[in-house]
C-alpha atoms as a PDB file:
ATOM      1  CA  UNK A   1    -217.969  -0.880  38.746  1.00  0.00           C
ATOM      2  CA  UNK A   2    -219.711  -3.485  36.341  1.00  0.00           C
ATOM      3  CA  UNK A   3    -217.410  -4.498  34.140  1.00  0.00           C
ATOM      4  CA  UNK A   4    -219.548  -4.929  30.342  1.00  0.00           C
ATOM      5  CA  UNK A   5    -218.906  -8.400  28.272  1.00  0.00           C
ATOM      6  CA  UNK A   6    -218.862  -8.442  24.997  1.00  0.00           C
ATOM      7  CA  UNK A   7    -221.567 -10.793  23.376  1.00  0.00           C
ATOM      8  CA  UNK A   8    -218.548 -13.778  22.878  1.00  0.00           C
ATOM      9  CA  UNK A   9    -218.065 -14.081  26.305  1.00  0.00           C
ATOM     10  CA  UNK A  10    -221.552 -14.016  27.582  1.00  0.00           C
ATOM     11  CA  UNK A  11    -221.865 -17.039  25.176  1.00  0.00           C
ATOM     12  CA  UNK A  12    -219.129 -18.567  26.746  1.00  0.00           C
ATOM     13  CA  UNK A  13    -220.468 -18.045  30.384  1.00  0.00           C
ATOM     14  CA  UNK A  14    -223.737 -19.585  29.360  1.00  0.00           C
ATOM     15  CA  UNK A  15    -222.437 -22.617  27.855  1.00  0.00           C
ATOM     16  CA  UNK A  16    -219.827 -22.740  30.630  1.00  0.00           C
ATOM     17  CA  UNK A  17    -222.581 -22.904  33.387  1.00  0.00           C
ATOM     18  CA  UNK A  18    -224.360 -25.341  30.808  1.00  0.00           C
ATOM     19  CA  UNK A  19    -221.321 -27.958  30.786  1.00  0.00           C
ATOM     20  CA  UNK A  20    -220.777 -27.528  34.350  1.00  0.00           C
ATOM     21  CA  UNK A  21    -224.012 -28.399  35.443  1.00  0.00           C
ATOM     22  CA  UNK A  22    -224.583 -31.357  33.028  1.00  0.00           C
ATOM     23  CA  UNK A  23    -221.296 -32.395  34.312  1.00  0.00           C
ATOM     24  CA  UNK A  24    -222.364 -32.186  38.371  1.00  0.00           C
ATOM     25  CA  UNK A  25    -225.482 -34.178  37.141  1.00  0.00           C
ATOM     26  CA  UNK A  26    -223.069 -37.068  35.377  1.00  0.00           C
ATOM     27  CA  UNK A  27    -220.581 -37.339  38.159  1.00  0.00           C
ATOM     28  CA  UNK A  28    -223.947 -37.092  41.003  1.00  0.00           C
ATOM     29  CA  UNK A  29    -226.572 -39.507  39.403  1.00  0.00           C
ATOM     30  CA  UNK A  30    -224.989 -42.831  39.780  1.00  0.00           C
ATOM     31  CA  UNK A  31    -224.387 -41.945  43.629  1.00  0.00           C
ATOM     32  CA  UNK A  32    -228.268 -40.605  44.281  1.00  0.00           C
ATOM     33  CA  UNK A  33    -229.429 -43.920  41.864  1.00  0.00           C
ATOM     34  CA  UNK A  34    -227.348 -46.575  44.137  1.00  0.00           C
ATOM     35  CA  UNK A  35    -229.241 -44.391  47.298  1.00  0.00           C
ATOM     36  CA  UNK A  36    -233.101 -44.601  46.045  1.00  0.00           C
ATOM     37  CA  UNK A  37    -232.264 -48.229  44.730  1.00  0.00           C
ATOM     38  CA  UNK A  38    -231.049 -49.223  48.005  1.00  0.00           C
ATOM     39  CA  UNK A  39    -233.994 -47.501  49.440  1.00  0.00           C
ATOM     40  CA  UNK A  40    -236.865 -48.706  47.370  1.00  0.00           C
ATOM     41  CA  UNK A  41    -238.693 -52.363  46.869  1.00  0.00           C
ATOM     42  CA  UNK A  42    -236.566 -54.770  44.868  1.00  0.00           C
ATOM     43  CA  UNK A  43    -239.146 -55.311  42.467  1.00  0.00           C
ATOM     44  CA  UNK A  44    -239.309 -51.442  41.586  1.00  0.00           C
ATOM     45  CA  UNK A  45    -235.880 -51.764  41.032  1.00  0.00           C
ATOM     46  CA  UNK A  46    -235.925 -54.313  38.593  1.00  0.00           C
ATOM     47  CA  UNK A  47    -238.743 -53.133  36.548  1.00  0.00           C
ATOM     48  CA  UNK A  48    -236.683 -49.757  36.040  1.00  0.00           C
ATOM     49  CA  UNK A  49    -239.286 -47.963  38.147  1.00  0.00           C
ATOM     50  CA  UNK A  50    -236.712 -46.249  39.787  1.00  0.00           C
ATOM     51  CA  UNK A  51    -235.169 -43.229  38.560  1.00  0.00           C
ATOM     52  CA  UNK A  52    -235.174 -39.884  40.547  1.00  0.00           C
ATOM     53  CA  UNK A  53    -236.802 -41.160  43.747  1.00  0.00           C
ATOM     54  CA  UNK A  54    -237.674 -44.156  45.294  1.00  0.00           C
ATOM     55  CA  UNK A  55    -240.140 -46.011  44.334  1.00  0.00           C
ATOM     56  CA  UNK A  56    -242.105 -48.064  47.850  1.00  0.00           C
ATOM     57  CA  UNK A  57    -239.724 -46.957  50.179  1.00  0.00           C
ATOM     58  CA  UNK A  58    -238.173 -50.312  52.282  1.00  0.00           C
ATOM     59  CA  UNK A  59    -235.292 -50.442  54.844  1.00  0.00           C
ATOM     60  CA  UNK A  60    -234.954 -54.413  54.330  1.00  0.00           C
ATOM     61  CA  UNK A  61    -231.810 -53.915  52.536  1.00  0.00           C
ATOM     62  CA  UNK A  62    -230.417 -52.199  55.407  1.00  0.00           C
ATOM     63  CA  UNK A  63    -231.464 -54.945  57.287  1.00  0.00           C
ATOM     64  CA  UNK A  64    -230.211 -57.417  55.589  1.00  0.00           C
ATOM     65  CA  UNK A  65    -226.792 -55.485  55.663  1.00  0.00           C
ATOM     66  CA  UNK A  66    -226.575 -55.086  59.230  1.00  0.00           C
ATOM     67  CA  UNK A  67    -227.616 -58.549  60.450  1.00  0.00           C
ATOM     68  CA  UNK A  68    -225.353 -61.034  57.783  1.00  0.00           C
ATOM     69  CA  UNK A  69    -223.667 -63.047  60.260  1.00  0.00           C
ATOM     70  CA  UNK A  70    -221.012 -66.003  59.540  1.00  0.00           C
ATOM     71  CA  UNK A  71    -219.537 -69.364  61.350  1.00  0.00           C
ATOM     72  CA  UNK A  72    -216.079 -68.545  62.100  1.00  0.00           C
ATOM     73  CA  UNK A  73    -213.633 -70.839  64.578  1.00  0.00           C
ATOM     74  CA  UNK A  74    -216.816 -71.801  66.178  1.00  0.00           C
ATOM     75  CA  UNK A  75    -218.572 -68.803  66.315  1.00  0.00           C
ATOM     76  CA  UNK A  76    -220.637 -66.562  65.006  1.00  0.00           C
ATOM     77  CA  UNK A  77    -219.688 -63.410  64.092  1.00  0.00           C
ATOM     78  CA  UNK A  78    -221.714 -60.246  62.415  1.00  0.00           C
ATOM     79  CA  UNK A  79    -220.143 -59.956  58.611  1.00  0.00           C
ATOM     80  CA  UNK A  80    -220.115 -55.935  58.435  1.00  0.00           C
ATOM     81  CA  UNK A  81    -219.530 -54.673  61.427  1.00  0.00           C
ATOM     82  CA  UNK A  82    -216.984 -56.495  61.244  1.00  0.00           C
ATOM     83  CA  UNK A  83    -215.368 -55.594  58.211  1.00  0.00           C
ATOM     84  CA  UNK A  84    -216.998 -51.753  58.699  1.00  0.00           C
ATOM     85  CA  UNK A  85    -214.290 -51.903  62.055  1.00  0.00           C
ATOM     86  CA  UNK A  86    -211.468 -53.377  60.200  1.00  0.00           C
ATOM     87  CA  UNK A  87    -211.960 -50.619  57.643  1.00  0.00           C
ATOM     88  CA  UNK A  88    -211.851 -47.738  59.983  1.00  0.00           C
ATOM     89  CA  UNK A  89    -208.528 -50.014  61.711  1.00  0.00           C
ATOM     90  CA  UNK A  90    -206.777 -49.784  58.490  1.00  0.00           C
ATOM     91  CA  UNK A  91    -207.856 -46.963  57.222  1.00  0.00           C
ATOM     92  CA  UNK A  92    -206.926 -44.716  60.347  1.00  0.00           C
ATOM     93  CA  UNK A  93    -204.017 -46.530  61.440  1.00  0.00           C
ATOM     94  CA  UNK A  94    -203.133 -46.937  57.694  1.00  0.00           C
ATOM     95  CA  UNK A  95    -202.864 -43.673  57.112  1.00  0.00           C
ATOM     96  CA  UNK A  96    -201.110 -42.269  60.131  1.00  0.00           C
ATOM     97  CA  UNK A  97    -198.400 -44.945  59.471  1.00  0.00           C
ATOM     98  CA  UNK A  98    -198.586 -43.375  55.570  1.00  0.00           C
ATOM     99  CA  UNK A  99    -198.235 -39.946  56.563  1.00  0.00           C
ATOM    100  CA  UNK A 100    -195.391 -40.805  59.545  1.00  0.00           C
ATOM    101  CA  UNK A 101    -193.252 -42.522  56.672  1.00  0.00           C
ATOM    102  CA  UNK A 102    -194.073 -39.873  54.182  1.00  0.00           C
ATOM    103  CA  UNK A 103    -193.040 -36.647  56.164  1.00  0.00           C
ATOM    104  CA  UNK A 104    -189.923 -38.462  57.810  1.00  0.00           C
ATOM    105  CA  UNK A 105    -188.516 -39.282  54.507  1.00  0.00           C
ATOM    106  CA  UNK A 106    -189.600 -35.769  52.676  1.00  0.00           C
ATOM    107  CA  UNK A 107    -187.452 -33.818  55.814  1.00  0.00           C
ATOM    108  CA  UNK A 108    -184.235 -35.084  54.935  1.00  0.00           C
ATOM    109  CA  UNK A 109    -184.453 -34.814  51.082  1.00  0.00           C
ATOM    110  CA  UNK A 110    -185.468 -31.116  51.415  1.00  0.00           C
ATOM    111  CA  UNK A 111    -182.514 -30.511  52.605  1.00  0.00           C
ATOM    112  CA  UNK A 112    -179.137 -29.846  50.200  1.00  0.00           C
ATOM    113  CA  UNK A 113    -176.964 -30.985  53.005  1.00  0.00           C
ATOM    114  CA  UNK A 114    -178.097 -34.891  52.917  1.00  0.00           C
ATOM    115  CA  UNK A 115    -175.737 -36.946  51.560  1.00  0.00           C
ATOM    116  CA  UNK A 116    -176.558 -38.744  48.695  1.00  0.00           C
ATOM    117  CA  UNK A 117    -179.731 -36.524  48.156  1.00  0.00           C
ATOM    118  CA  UNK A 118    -180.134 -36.804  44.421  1.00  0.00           C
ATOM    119  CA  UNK A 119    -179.804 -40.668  44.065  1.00  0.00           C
ATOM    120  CA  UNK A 120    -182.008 -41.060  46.659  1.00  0.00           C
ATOM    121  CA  UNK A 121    -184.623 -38.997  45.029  1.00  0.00           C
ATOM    122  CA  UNK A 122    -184.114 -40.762  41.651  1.00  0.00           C
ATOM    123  CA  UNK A 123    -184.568 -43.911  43.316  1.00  0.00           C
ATOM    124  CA  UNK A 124    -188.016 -43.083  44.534  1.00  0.00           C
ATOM    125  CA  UNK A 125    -188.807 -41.825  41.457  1.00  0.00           C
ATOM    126  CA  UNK A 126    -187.532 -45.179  39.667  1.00  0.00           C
ATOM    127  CA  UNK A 127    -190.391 -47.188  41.974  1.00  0.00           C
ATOM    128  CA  UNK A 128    -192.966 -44.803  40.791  1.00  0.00           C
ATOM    129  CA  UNK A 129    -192.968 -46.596  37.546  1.00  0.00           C
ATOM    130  CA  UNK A 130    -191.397 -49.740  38.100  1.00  0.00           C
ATOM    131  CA  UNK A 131    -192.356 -52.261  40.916  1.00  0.00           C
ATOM    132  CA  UNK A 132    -191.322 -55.776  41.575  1.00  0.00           C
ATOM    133  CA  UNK A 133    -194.908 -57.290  40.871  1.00  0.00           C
ATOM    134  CA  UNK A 134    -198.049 -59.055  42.331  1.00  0.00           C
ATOM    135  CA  UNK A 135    -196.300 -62.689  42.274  1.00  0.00           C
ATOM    136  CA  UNK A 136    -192.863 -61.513  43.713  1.00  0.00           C
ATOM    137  CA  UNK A 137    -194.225 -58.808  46.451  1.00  0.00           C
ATOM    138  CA  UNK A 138    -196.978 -61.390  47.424  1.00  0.00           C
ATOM    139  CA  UNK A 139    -194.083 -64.281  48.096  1.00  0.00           C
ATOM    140  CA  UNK A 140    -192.354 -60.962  49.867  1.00  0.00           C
ATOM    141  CA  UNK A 141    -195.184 -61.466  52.208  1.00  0.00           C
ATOM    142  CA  UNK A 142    -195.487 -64.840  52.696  1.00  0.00           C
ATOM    143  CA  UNK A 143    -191.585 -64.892  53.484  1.00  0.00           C
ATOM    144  CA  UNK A 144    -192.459 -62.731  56.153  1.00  0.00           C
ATOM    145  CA  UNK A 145    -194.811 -64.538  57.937  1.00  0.00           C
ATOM    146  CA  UNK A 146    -197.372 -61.514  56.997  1.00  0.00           C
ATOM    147  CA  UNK A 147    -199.877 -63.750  55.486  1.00  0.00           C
ATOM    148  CA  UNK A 148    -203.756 -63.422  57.171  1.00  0.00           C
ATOM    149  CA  UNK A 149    -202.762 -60.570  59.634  1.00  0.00           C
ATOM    150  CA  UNK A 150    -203.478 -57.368  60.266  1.00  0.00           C
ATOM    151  CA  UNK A 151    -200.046 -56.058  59.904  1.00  0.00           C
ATOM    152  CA  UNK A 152    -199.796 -57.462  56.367  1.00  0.00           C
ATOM    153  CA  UNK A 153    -202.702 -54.523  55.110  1.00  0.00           C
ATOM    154  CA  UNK A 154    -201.131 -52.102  57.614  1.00  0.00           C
ATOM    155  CA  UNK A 155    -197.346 -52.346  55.875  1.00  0.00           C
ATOM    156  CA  UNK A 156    -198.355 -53.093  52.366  1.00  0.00           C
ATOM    157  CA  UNK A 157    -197.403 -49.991  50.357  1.00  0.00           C
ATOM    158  CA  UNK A 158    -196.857 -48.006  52.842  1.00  0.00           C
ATOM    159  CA  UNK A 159    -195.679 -45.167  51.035  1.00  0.00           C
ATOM    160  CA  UNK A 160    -195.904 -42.875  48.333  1.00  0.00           C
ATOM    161  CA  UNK A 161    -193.374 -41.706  46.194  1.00  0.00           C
ATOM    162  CA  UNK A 162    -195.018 -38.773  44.514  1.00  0.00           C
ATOM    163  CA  UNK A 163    -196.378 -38.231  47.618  1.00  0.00           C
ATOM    164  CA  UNK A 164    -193.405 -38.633  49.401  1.00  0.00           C
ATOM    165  CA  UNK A 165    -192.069 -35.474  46.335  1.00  0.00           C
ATOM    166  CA  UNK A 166    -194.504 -33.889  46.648  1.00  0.00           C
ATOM    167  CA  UNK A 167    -194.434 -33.222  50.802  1.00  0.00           C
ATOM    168  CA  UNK A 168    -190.460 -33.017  49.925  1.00  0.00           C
ATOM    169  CA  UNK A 169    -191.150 -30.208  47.690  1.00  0.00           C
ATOM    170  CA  UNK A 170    -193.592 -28.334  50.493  1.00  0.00           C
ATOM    171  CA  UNK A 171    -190.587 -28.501  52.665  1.00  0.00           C
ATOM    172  CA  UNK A 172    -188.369 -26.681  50.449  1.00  0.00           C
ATOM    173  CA  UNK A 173    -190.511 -23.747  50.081  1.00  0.00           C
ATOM    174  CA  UNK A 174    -190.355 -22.667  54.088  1.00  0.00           C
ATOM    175  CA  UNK A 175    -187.739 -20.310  54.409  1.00  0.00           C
ATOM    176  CA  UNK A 176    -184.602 -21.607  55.219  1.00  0.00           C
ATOM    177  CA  UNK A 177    -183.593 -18.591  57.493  1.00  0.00           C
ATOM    178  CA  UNK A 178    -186.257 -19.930  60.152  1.00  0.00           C
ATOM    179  CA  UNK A 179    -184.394 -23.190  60.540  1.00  0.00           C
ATOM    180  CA  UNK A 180    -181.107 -20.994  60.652  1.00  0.00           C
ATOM    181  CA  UNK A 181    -182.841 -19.121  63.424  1.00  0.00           C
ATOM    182  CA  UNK A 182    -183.731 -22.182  65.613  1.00  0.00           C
ATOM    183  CA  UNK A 183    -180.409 -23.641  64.947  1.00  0.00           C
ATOM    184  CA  UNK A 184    -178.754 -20.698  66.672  1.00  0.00           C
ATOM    185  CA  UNK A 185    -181.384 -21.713  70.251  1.00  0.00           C
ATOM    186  CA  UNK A 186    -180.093 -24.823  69.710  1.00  0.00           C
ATOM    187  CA  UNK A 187    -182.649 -27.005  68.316  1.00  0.00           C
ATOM    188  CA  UNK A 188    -182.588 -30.514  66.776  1.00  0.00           C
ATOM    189  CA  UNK A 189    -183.793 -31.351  63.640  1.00  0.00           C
ATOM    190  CA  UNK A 190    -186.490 -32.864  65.620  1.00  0.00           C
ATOM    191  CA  UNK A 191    -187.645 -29.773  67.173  1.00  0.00           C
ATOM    192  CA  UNK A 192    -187.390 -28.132  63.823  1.00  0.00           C
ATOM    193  CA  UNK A 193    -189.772 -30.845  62.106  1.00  0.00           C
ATOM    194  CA  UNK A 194    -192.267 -30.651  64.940  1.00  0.00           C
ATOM    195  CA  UNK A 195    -192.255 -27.565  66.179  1.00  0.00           C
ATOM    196  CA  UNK A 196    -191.712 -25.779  62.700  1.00  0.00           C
ATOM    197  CA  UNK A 197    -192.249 -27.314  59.108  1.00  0.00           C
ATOM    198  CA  UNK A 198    -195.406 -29.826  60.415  1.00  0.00           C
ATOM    199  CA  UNK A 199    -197.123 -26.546  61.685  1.00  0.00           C
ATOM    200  CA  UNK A 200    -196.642 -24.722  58.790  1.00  0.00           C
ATOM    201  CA  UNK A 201    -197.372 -27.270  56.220  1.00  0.00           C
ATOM    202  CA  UNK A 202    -200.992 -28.427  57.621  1.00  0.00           C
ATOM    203  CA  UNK A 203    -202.319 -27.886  54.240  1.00  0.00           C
ATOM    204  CA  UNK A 204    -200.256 -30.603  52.527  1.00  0.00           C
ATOM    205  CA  UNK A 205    -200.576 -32.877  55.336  1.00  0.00           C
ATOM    206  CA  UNK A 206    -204.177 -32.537  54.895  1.00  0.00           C
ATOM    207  CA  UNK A 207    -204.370 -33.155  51.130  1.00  0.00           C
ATOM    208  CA  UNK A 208    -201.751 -36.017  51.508  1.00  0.00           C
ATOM    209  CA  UNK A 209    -203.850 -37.561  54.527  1.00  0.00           C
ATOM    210  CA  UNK A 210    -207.326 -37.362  52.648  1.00  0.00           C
ATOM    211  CA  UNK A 211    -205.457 -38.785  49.686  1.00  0.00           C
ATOM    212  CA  UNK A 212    -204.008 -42.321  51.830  1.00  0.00           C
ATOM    213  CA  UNK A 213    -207.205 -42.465  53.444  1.00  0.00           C
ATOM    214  CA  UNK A 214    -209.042 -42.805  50.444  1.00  0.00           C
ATOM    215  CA  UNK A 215    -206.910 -45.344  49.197  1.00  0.00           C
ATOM    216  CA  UNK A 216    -207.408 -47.199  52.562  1.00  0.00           C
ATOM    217  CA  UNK A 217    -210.649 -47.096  52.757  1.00  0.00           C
ATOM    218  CA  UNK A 218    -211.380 -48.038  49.308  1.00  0.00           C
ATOM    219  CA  UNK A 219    -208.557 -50.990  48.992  1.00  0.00           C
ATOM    220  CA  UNK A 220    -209.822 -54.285  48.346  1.00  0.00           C
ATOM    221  CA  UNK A 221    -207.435 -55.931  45.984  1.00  0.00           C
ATOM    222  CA  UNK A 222    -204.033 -56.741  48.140  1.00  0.00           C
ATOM    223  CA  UNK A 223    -206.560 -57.364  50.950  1.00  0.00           C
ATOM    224  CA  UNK A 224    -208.113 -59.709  49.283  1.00  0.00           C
ATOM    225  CA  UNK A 225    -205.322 -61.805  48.560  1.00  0.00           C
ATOM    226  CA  UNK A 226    -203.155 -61.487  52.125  1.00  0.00           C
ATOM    227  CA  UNK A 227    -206.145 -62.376  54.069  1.00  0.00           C
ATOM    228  CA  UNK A 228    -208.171 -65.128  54.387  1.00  0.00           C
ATOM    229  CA  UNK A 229    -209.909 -64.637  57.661  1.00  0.00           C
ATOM    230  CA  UNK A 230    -213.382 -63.435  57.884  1.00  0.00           C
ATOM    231  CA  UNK A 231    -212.775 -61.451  60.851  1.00  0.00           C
ATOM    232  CA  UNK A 232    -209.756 -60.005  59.254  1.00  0.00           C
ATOM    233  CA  UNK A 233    -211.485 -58.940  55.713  1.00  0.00           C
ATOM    234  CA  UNK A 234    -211.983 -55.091  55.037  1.00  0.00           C
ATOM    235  CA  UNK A 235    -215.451 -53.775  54.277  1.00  0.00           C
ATOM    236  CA  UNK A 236    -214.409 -53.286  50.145  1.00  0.00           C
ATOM    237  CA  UNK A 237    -213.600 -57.229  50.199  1.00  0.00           C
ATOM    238  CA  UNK A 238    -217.083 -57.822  51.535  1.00  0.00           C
ATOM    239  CA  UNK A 239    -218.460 -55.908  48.355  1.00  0.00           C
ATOM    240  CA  UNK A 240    -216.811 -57.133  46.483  1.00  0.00           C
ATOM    241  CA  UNK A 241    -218.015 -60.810  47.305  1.00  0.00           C
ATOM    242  CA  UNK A 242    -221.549 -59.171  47.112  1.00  0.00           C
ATOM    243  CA  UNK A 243    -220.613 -58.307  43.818  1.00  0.00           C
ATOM    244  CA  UNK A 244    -219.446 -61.731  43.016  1.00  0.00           C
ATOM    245  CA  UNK A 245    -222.723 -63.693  44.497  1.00  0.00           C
ATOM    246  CA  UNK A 246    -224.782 -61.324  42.393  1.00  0.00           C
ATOM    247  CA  UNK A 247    -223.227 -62.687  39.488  1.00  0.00           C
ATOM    248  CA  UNK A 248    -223.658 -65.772  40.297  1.00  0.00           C
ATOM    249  CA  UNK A 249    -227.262 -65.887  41.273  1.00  0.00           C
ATOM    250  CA  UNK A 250    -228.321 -63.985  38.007  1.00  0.00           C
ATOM    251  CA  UNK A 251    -227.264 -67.395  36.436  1.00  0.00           C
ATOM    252  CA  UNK A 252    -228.261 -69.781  39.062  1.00  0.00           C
ATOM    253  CA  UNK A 253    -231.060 -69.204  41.520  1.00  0.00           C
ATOM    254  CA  UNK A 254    -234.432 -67.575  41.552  1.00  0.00           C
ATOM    255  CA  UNK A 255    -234.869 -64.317  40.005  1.00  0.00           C
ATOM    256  CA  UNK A 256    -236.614 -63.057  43.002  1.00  0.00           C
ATOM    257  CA  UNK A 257    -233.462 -63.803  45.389  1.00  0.00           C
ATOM    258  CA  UNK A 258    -231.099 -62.439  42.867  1.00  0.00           C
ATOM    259  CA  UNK A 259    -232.880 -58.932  43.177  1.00  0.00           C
ATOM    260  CA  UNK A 260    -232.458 -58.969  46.625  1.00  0.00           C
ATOM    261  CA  UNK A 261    -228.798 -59.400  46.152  1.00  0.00           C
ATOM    262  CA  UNK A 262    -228.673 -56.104  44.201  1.00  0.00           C
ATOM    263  CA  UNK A 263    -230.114 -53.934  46.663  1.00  0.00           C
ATOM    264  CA  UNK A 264    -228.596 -55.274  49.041  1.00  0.00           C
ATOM    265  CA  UNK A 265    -225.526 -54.176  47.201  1.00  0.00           C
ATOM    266  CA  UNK A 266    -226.685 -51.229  46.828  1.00  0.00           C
ATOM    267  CA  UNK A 267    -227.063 -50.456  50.580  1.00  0.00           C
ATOM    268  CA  UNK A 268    -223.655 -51.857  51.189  1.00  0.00           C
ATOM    269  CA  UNK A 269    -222.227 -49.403  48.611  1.00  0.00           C
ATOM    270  CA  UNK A 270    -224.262 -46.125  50.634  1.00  0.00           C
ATOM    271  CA  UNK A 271    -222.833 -47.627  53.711  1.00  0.00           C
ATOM    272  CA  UNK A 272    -219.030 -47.824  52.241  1.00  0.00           C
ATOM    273  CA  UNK A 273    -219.180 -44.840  51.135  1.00  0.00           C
ATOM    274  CA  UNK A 274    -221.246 -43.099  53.784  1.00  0.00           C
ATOM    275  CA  UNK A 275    -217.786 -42.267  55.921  1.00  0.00           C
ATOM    276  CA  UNK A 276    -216.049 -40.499  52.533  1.00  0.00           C
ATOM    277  CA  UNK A 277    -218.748 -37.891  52.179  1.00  0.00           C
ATOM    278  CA  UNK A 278    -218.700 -37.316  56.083  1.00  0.00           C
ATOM    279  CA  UNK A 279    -214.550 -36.712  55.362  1.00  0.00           C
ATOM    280  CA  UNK A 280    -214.103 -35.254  52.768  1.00  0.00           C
ATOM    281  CA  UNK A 281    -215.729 -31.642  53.766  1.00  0.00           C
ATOM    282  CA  UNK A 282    -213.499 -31.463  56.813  1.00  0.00           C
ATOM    283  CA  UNK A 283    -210.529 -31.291  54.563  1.00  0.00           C
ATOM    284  CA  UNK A 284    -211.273 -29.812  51.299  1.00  0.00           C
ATOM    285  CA  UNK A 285    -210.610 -26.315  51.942  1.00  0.00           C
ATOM    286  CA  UNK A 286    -207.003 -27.238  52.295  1.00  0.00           C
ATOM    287  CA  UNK A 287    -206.734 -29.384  48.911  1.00  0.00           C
ATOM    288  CA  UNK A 288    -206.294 -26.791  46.873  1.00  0.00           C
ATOM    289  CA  UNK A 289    -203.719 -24.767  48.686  1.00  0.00           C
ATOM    290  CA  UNK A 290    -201.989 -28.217  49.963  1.00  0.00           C
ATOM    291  CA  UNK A 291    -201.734 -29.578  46.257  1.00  0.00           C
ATOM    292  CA  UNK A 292    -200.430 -26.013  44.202  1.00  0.00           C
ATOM    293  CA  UNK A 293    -198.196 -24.952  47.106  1.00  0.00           C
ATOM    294  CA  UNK A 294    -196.505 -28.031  47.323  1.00  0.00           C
ATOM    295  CA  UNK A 295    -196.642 -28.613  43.226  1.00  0.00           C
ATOM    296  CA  UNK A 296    -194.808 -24.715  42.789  1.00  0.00           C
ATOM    297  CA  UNK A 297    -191.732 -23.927  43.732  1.00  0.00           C
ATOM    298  CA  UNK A 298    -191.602 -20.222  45.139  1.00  0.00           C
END
C-alpha cells in the first residue's frame, strides 16, 4: 500500500537526495582528482588540464614510486616496499596487540564483582583527556631503550580508552544468566571470554579493529620521531617527506622537476590508500551494529 506524501515532504525528499549527492561528490572528488593526477602527464597537471579524467595517460609516476631506492648501512634498499611492509607490520600486528589489550581490560570492568571497578573506570576516563605529553612520553621512550625499533611503534598507545568503554559496555549487554550457566559446567573466566562474549560480540570487535587499523595505517607523527632508520620508517613517514621535498623544490629547483614531485605524490597517496578501500568493505556491515549496540545499554 503506497503510502501518499504531502507536498512538504516531497520537497524535503528532493532536497534531501540533492544534499546527499552534492555531499558524495565533496567527500569523492579530491580522492578521484589525486587518481587522474597521478595518472596523467605532469605537465597536464600543472596547467589545470586535469579535472574529471586524465589528461595523456602516463604510469611514470608509478614508476618512479616503485623503484626509489636508498644507501642504507651499505646497501641499497627499495624506499616503498619497504615502508609499504613496515606498514602492513604495524598495522596488522598493531592492531591485534590493540584489540588483545582492549578486550582483556573491557572483561573485567563489565563485571560488578571486580574490585575497585569504578576507580578503575574513572581512571581511564581521566587519560582520555589528559596525557603526560610529547616531551615527557618521548623521554618515556628513550628511557626504555625503545628508540629506532620496531617495538617502539608497536607499544606506543597501545590502547584506547573509549574504546576500551566502549567494548566494556558491549560486554555488559550479554546476558549474565549465560555466564551463570557455564559457571555451573565449570568454566573459567577464560573459557567464558573465548568461548562466549568474543563470539557474540564480533560486531564490536570488527568496528573496534577497522577503527586501530586505520589509525595504524595512517600514523606518521610518533613514527616519525621514534625512528630514524630508513628500513624502519612506515609508508605515511615516506609521504610525508614527499610532501616536504615538494615544498622545497617549488622554491629551489627547476619547475619541471618540482612537477614531477607532485605526481609522484600523488601516486604515493593512491598507493597508501589503496589497502583502506580494499578493507574497509569487508567490515562495514558490522559498523553500524558494532558502534549502537555497544553505545546503548539494553
Amino acid at each position: 500500500m503506497d503510502i501518499k506524501r504531502t507536498k512538504s515532504e516531497k520537497v524535503f525528499n528532493v532536497f534531501n537526495i540533492c544534499f546527499m549527492v552534492l555531499l558524495i561528490i565533496v567527500t569523492l572528488y579530491p580522492l578521484w582528482y589525486v587518481l587522474i593526477a597521478s595518472l596523467s602527464n605532469p605537465i597536464s597537471v600543472a596547467r589545470g588540464a586535469v579535472r574529471l579524467l586524465p589528461d595523456n595517460i602516463e604510469l611514470d609516476a608509478y614508476r618512479n614510486v616503485f623503484t626509489q631506492t636508498q644507501w642504507f648501512d651499505g646497501r641499497e634498499i627499495n624506499v616503498i616496499w619497504t615502508a609499504y611492509g613496515n606498514t602492513i607490520i604495524y598495522a596488522v600486528v598493531g592492531t591485534a596487540i590493540n584489540m588483545i589489550f582492549t578486550i582483556l581490560a573491557a572483561y573485567p570492568l563489565s563485571k560488578m564483582r571486580l574490585a575497585g571497578r569504578k576507580i578503575i573506570t574513572i581512571f581511564f576516563l581521566f587519560f582520555m583527556w589528559f596525557s603526560a605529553g610529547m616531551v615527557p612520553t618521548y623521554f618515556n621512550f628513550q628511557r626504555l631503550g625503545l628508540l629506532d625499533t620496531r617495538m617502539a611503534v608497536l607499544l606506543a598507545f597501545v590502547i584506547n580508552p573509549f574504546f576500551i568503554i566502549l567494548m566494556r559496555t558491549f560486554f555488559e549487554n550479554i546476558p549474565n544468566e549465560m555466564e551463570e550457566s557455564a559457571r555451573m559446567d565449570g568454566a573459567s573466566d577464560w573459557v567464558i571470554l573465548t568461548r562466549i562474549y568474543l563470539p557474540l560480540s564480533t560486531a564490536a570487535i570488527a568496528t573496534l579493529t577497522m577503527f586501530y587499523f586505520v589509525g595504524r595505517w595512517n600514523a606518521f607523527f610518533w613514527a616519525m620521531l621514534l625512528l630514524r632508520s630508513p628500513t624502519l620508517v612506515p609508508l605515511q613517514v615516506v609521504l610525508r617527506r614527499l610532501i616536504v621535498e615538494a615544498q622545497f623544490a617549488l622554491e629551489h629547483i627547476d619547475i619541471a622537476d618540482n612537477i614531477s614531485v607532485q605526481t609522484l605524490i600523488y601516486a604515493t597517496i593512491v598507493v597508501a590508500v589503496i589497502p583502506m578501500l580494499a578493507f574497509y568493505p569487508f567490515v562495514q556491515k558490522f559498523f553500524v551494529r558494532g558502534i549502537m549496540v555497544g553505545a546503548i545499554k539494553g
